[in-house]
N, C-alpha and C. Protein backbone atom coordinates (compact mmCIF):
# COMPACT_ATOMS: atom_id res chain seq x y z
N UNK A 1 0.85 -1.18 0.00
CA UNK A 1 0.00 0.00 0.00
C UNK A 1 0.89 1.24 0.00
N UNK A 2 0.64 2.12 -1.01
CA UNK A 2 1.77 3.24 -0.96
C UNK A 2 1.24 4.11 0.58
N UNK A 3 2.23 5.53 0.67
CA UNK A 3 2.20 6.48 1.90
C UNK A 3 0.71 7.02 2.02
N UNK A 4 0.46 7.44 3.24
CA UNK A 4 -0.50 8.40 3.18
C UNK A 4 -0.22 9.29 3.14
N UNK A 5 -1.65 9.79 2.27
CA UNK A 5 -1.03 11.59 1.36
C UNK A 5 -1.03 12.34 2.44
N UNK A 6 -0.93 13.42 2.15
CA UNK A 6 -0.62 14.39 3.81
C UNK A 6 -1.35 16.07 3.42
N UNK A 7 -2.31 15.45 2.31
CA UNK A 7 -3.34 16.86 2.01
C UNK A 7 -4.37 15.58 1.18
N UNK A 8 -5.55 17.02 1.13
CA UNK A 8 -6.70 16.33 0.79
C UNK A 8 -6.19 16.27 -1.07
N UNK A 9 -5.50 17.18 -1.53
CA UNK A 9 -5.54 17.17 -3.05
C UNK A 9 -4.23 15.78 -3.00
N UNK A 10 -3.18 15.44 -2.50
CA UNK A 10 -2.91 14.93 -2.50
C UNK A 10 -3.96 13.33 -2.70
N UNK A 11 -4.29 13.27 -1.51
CA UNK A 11 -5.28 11.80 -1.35
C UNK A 11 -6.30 11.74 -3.11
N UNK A 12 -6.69 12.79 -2.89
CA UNK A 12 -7.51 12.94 -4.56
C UNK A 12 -6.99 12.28 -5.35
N UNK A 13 -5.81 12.83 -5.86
CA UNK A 13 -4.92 12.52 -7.19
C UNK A 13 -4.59 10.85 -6.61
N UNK A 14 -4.14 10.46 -5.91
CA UNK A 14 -3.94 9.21 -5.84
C UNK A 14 -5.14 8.61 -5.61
N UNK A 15 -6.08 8.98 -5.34
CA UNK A 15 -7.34 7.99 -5.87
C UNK A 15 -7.75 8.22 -7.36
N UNK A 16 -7.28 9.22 -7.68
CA UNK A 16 -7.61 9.28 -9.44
C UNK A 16 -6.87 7.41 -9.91
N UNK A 17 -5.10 8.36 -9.48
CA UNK A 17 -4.36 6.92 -10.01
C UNK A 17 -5.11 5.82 -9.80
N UNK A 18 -5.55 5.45 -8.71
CA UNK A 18 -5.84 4.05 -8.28
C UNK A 18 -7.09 3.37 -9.27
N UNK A 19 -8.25 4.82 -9.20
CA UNK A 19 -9.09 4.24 -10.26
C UNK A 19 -8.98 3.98 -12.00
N UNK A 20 -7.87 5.01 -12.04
CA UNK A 20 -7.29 4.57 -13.48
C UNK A 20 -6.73 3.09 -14.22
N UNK A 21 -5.93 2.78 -12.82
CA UNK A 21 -5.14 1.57 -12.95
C UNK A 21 -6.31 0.44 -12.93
N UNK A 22 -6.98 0.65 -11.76
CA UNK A 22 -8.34 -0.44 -12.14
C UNK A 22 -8.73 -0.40 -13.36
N UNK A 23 -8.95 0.63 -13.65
CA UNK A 23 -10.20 0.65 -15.11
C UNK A 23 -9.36 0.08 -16.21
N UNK A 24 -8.28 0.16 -16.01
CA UNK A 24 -7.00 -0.71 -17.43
C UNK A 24 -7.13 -2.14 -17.17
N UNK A 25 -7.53 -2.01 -16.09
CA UNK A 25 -7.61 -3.97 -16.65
C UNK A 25 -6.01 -4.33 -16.13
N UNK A 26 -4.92 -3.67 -15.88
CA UNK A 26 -3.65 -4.85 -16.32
C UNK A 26 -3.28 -4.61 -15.21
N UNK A 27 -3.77 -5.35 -14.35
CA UNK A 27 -3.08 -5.62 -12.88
C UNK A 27 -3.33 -6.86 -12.57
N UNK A 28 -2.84 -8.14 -11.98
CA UNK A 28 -3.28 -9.02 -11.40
C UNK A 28 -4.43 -9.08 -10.47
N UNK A 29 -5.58 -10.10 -10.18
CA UNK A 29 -6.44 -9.90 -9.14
C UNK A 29 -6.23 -9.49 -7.65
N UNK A 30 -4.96 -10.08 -7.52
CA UNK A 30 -4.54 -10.25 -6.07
C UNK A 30 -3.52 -8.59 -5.60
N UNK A 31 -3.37 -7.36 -7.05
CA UNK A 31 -3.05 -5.95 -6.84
C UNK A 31 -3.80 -5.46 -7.44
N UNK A 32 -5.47 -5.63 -7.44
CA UNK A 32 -6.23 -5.08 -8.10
C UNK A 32 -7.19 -4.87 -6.75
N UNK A 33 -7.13 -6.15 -5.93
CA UNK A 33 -7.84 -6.06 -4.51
C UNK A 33 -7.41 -4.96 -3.39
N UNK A 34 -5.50 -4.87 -3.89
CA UNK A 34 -5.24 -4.52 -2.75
C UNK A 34 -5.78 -2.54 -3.53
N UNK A 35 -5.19 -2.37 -4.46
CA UNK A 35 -5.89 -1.15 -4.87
C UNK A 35 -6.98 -0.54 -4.71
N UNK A 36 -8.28 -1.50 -4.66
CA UNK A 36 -9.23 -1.26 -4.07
C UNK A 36 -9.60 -0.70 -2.88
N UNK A 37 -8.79 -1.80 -2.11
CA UNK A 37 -8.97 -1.71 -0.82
C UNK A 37 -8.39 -0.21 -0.08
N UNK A 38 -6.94 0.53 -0.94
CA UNK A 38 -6.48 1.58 -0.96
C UNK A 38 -7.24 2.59 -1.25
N UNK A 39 -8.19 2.22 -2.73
CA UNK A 39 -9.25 3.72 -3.18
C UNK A 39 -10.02 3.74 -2.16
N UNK A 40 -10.95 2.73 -1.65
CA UNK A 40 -11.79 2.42 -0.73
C UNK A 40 -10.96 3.97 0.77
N UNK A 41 -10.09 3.38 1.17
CA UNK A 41 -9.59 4.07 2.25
C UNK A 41 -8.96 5.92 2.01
N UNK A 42 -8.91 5.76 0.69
CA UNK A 42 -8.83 7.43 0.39
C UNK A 42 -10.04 8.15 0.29
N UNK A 43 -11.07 7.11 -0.17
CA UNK A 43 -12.51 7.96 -0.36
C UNK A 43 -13.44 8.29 0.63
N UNK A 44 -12.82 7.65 2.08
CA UNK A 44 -13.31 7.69 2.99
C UNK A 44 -12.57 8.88 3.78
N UNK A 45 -11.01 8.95 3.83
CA UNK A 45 -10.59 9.86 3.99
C UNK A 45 -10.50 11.55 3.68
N UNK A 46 -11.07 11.39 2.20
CA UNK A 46 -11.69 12.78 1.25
C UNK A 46 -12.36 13.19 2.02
N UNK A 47 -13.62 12.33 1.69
CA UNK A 47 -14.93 12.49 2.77
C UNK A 47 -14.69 13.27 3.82
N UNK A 48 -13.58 12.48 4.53
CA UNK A 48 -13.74 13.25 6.13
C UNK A 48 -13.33 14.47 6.01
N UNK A 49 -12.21 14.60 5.15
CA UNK A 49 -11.82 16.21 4.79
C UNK A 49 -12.61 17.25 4.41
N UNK A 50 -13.66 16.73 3.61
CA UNK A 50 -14.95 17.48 3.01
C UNK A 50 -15.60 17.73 4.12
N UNK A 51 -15.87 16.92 4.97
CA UNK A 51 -17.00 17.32 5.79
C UNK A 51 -16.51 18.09 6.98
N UNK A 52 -15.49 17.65 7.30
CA UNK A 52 -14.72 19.23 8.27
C UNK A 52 -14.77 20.26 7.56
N UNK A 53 -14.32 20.17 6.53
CA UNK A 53 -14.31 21.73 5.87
C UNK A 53 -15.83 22.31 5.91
N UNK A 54 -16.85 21.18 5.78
CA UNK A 54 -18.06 22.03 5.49
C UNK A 54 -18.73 22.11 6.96
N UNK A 55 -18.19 21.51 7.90
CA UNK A 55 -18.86 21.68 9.60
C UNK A 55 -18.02 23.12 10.02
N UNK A 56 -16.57 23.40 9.32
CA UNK A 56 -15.68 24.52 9.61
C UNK A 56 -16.67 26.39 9.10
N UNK A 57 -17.19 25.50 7.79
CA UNK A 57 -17.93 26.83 7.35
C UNK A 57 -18.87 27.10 7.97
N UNK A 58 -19.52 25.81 8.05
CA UNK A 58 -21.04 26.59 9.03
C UNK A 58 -21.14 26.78 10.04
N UNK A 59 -20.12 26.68 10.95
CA UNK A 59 -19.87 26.93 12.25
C UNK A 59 -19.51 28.41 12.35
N UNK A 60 -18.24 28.91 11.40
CA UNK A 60 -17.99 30.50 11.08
C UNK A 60 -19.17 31.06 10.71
N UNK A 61 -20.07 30.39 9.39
CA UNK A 61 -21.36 31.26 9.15
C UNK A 61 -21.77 31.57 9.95
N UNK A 62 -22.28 30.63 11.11
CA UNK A 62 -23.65 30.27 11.97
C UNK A 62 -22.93 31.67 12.98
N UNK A 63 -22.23 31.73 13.09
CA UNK A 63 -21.20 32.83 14.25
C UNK A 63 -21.52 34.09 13.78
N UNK A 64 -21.43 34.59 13.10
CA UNK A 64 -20.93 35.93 12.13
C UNK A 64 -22.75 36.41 12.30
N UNK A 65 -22.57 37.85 12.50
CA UNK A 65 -24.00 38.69 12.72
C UNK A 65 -24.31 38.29 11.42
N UNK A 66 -25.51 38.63 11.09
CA UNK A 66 -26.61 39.23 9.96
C UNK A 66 -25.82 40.66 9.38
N UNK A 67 -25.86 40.24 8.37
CA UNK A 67 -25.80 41.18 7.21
C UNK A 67 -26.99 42.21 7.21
N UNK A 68 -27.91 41.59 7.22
CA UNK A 68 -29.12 41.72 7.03
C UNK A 68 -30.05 42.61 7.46
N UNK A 69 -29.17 43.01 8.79
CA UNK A 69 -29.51 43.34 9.74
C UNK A 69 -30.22 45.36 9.70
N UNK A 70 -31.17 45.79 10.05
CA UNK A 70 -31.87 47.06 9.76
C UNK A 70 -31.12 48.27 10.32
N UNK A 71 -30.72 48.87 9.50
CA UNK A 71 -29.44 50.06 10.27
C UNK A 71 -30.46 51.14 10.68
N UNK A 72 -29.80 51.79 11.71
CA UNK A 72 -30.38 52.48 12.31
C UNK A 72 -31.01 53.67 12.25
């Protein structure tokens, strides 16, 4: 199993690779599983990156006054 990436664009691009290499067909079954099993664990890792980032925004939104708000 190669390194873990150490950014989210990182992890990306090597799940690009991983699904590329699947989709060619020319890997043996037995480094086609373990690839899997690698995309499998980056896409879960994305994920988690995505969803901090988007619990990070709405937490700053949810904080921040109204714009909106009727001046005086």
């Amino acid at each position: 199993m190669a390194e873990q990436p150490q950014s989210y664009e990182q992890a990306r691009q090597r799940l690009v690779e991983v699904v590329q290499t699947l989709e060619a067909g020319s890997v043996p079954l037995s480094t086609a599983m373990e690839l899997w099993q690698e995309g499998e664990a980056l896409a879960r890792r994305c994920q988690e990156w995505l969803d901090g980032a988007k619990a990070t925004i709405e937490a700053a939104t949810a904080s921040e006054p109204s714009e909106a708000s009727p001046a005086g």
